[in-house]
N, C-alpha and C. Protein backbone atom coordinates (compact mmCIF):
# COMPACT_ATOMS: atom_id res chain seq x y z
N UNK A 1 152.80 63.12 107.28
CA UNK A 1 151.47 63.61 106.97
C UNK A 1 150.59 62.42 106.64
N UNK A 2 149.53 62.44 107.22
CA UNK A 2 148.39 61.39 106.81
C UNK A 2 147.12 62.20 105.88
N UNK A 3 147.21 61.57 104.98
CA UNK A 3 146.43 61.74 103.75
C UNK A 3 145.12 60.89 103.99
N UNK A 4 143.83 61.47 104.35
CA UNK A 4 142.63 60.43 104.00
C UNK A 4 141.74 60.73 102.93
N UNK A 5 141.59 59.35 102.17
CA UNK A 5 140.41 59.72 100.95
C UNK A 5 139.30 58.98 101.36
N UNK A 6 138.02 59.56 100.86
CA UNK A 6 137.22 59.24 101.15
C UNK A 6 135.89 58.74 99.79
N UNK A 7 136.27 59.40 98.67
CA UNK A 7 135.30 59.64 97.53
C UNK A 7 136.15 58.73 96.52
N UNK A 8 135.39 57.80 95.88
CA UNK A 8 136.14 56.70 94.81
C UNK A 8 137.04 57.39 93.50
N UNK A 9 137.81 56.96 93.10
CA UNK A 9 138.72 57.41 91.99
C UNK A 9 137.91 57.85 90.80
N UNK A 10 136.85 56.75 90.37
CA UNK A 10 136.13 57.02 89.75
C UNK A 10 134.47 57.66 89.99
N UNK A 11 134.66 58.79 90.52
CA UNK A 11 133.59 59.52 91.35
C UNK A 11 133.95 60.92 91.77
N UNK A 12 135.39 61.50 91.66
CA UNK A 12 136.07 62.69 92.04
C UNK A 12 137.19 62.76 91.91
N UNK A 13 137.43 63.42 91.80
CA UNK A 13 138.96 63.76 91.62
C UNK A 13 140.33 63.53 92.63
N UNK A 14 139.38 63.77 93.76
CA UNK A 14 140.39 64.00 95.26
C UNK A 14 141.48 62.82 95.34
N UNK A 15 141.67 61.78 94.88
CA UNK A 15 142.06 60.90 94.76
C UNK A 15 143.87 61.18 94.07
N UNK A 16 143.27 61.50 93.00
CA UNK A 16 144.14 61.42 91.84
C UNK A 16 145.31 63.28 92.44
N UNK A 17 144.11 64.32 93.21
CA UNK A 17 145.40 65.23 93.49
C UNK A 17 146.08 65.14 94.87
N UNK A 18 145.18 63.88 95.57
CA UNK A 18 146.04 64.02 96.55
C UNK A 18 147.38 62.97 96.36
N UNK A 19 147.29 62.12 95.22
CA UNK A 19 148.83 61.32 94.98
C UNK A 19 149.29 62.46 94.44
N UNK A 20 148.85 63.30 93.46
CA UNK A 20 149.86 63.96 92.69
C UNK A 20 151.02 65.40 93.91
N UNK A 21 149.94 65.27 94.53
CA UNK A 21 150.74 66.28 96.05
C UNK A 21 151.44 65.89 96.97
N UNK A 22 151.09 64.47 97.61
CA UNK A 22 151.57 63.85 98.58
C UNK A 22 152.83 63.64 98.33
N UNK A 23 153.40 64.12 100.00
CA UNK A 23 155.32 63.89 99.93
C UNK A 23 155.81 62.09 100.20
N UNK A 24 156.79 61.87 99.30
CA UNK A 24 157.60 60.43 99.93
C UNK A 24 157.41 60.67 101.10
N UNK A 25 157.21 59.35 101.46
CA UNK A 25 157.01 58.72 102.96
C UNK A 25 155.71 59.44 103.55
N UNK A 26 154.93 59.89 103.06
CA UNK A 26 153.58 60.32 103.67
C UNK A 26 152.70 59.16 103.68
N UNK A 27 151.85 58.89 104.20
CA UNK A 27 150.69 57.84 104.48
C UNK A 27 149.48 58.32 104.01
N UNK A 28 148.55 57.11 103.10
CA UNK A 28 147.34 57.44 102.55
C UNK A 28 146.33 56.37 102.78
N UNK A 29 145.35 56.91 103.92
CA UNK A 29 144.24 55.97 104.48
C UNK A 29 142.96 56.23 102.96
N UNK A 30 142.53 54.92 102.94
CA UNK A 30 141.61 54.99 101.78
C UNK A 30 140.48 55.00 102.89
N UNK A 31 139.13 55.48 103.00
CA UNK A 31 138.25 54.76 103.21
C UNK A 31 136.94 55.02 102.93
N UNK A 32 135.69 54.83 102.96
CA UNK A 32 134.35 54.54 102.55
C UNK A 32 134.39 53.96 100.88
N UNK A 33 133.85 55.29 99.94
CA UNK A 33 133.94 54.74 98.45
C UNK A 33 135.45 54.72 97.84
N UNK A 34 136.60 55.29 99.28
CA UNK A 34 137.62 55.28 98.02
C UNK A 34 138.58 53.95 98.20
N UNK A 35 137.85 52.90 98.76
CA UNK A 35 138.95 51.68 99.15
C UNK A 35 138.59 51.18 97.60
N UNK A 36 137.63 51.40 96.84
CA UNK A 36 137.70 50.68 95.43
C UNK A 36 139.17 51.02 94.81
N UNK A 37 139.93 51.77 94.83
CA UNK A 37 141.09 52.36 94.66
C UNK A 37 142.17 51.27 94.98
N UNK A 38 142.16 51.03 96.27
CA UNK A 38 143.09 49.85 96.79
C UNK A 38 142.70 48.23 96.26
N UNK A 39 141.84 47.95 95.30
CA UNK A 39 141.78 46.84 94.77
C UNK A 39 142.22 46.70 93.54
N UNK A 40 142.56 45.62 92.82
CA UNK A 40 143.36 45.20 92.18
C UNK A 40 143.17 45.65 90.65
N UNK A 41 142.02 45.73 90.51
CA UNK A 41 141.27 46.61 88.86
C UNK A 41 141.49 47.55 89.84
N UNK A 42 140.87 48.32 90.84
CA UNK A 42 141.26 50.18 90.79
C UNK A 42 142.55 50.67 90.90
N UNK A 43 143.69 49.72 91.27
CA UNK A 43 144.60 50.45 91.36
C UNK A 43 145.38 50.63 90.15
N UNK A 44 145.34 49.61 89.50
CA UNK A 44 145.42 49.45 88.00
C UNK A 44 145.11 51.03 87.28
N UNK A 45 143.69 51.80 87.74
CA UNK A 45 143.20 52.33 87.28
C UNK A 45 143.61 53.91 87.46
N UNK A 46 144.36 54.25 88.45
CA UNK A 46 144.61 55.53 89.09
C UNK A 46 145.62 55.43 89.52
N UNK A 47 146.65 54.96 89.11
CA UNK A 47 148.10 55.03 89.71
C UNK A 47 148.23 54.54 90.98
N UNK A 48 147.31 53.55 91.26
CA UNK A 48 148.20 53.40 92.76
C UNK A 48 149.49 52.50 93.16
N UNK A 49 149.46 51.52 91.86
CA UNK A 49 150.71 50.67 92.09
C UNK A 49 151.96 51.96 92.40
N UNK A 50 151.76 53.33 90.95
CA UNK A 50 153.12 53.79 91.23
C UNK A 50 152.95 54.82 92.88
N UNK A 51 151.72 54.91 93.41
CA UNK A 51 151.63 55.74 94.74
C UNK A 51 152.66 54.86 96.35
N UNK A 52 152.26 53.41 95.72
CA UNK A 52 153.06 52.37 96.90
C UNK A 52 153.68 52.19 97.20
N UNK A 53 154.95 53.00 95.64
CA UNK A 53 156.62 53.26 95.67
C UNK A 53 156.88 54.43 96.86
N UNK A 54 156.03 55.16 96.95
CA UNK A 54 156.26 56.68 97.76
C UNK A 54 155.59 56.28 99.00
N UNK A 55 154.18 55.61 99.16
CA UNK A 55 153.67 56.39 100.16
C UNK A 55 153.22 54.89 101.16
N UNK A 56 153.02 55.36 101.93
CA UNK A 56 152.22 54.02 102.64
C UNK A 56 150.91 53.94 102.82
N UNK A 57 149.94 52.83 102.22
CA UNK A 57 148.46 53.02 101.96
C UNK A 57 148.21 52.06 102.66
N UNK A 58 146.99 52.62 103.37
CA UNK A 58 146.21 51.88 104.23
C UNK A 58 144.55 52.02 103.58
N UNK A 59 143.85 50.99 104.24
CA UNK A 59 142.44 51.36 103.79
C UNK A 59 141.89 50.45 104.99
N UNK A 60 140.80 50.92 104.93
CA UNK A 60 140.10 50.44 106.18
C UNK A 60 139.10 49.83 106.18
N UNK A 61 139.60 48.56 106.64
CA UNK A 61 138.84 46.78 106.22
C UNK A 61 137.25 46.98 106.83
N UNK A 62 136.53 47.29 107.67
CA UNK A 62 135.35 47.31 107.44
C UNK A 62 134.48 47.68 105.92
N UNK A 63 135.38 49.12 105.70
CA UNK A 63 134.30 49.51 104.90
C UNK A 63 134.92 48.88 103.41
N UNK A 64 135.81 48.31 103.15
CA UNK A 64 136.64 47.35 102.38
C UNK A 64 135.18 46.06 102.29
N UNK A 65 135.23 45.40 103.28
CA UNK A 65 134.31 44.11 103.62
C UNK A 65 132.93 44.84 103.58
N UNK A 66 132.70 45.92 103.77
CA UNK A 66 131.11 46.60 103.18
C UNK A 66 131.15 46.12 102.21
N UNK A 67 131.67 46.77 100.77
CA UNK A 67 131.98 46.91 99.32
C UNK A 67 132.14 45.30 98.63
N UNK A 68 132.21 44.39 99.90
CA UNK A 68 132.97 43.15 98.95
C UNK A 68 134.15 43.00 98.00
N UNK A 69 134.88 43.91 98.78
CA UNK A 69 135.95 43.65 98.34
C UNK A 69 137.49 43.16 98.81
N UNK A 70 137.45 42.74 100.03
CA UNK A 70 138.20 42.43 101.02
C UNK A 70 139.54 41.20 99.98
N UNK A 71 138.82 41.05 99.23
CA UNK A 71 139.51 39.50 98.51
C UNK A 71 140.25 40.20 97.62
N UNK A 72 139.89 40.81 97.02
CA UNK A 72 141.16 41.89 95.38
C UNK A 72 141.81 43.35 96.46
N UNK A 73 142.32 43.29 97.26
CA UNK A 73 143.22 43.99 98.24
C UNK A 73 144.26 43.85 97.24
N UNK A 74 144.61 45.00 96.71
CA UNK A 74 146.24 45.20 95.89
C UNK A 74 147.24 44.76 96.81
N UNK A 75 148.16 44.28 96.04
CA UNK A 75 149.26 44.02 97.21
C UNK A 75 149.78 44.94 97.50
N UNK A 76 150.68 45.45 98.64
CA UNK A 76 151.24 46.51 99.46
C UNK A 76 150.13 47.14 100.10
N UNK A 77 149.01 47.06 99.98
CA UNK A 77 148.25 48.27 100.71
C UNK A 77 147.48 46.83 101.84
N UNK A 78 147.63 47.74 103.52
CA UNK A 78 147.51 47.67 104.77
C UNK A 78 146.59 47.75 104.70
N UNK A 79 145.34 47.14 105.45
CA UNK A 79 143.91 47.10 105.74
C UNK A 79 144.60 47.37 107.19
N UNK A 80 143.57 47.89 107.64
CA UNK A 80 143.33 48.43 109.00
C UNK A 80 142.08 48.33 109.95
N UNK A 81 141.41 48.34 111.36
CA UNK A 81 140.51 48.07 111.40
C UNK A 81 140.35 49.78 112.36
N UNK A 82 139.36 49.67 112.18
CA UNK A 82 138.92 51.21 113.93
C UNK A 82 139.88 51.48 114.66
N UNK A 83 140.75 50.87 115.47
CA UNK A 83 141.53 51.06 116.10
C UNK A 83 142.77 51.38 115.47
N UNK A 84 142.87 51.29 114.41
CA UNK A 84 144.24 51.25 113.59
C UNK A 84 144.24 52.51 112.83
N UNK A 85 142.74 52.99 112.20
CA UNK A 85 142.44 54.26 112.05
C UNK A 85 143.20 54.93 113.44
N UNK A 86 142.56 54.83 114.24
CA UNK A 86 142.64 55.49 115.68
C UNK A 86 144.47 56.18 115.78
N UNK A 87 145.25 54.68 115.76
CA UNK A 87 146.64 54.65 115.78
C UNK A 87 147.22 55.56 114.82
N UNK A 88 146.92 55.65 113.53
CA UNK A 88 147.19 56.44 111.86
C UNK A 88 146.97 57.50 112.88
N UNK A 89 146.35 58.02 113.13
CA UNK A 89 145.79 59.21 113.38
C UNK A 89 147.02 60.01 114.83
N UNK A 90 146.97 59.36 115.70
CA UNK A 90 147.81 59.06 116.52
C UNK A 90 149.16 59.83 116.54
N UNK A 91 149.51 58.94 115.24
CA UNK A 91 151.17 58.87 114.56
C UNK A 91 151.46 59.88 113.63
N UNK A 92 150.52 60.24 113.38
CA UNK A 92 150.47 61.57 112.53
C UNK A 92 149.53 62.86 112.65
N UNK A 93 150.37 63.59 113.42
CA UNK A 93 149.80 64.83 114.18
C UNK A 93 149.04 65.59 112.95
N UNK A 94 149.82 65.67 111.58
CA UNK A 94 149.21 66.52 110.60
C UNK A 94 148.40 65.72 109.89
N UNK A 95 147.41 65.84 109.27
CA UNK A 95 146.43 65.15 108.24
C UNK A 95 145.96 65.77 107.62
N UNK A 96 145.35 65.58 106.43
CA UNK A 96 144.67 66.34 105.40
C UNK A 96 143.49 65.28 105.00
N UNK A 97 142.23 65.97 105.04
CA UNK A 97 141.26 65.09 104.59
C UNK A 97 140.80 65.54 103.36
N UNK A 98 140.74 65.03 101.90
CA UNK A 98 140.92 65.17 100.74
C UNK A 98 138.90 64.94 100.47
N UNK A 99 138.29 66.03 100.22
CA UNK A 99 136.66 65.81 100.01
C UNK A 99 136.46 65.94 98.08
């Protein structure tokens, strides 16, 4: 299952229930306001270090490099570009988009 967030940790909730739902080995694309999440103060902030044990996080480096934040990328989490969205998507027939 591919999990996408879209709304920042600190801005909604969607964040925080889609770790608390998501199965081991599911995949979680961050992207627009919620790549603040995948940096090094947000992940700190919302559990994502313990989400990295379970899941595989991606976020998606444009809108990462919008935000200025391309440089505090938590470690374990995959930047991705358009095409790699494309691929996520691809590879995982089921998805859930978390608003």
């Amino acid at each position: 299952m591919l999990h996408i967030v879209n709304k920042s940790h600190m801005q909604a909730s969607a964040l925080q229930t889609c770790l608390r739902l998501a199965q081991p080995g599911s995949a979680l694309l961050l992207i627009e306001d919620a790549v603040y999440a995948a940096t090094q103060a947000g992940a700190a902030s919302c559990s994502m270090t313990d989400a990295l044990q379970q899941l595989k996080v991606y976020v998606l480096q444009p809108d990462l490099q919008a935000r200025g934040m391309a440089s505090r990328l938590q470690a374990g989490v995959t930047a991705i570009d358009y095409a790699g969205f494309v691929d996520l998507v691809a590879e995982h027939p089921n998805n859930q988009t978390w608003l």
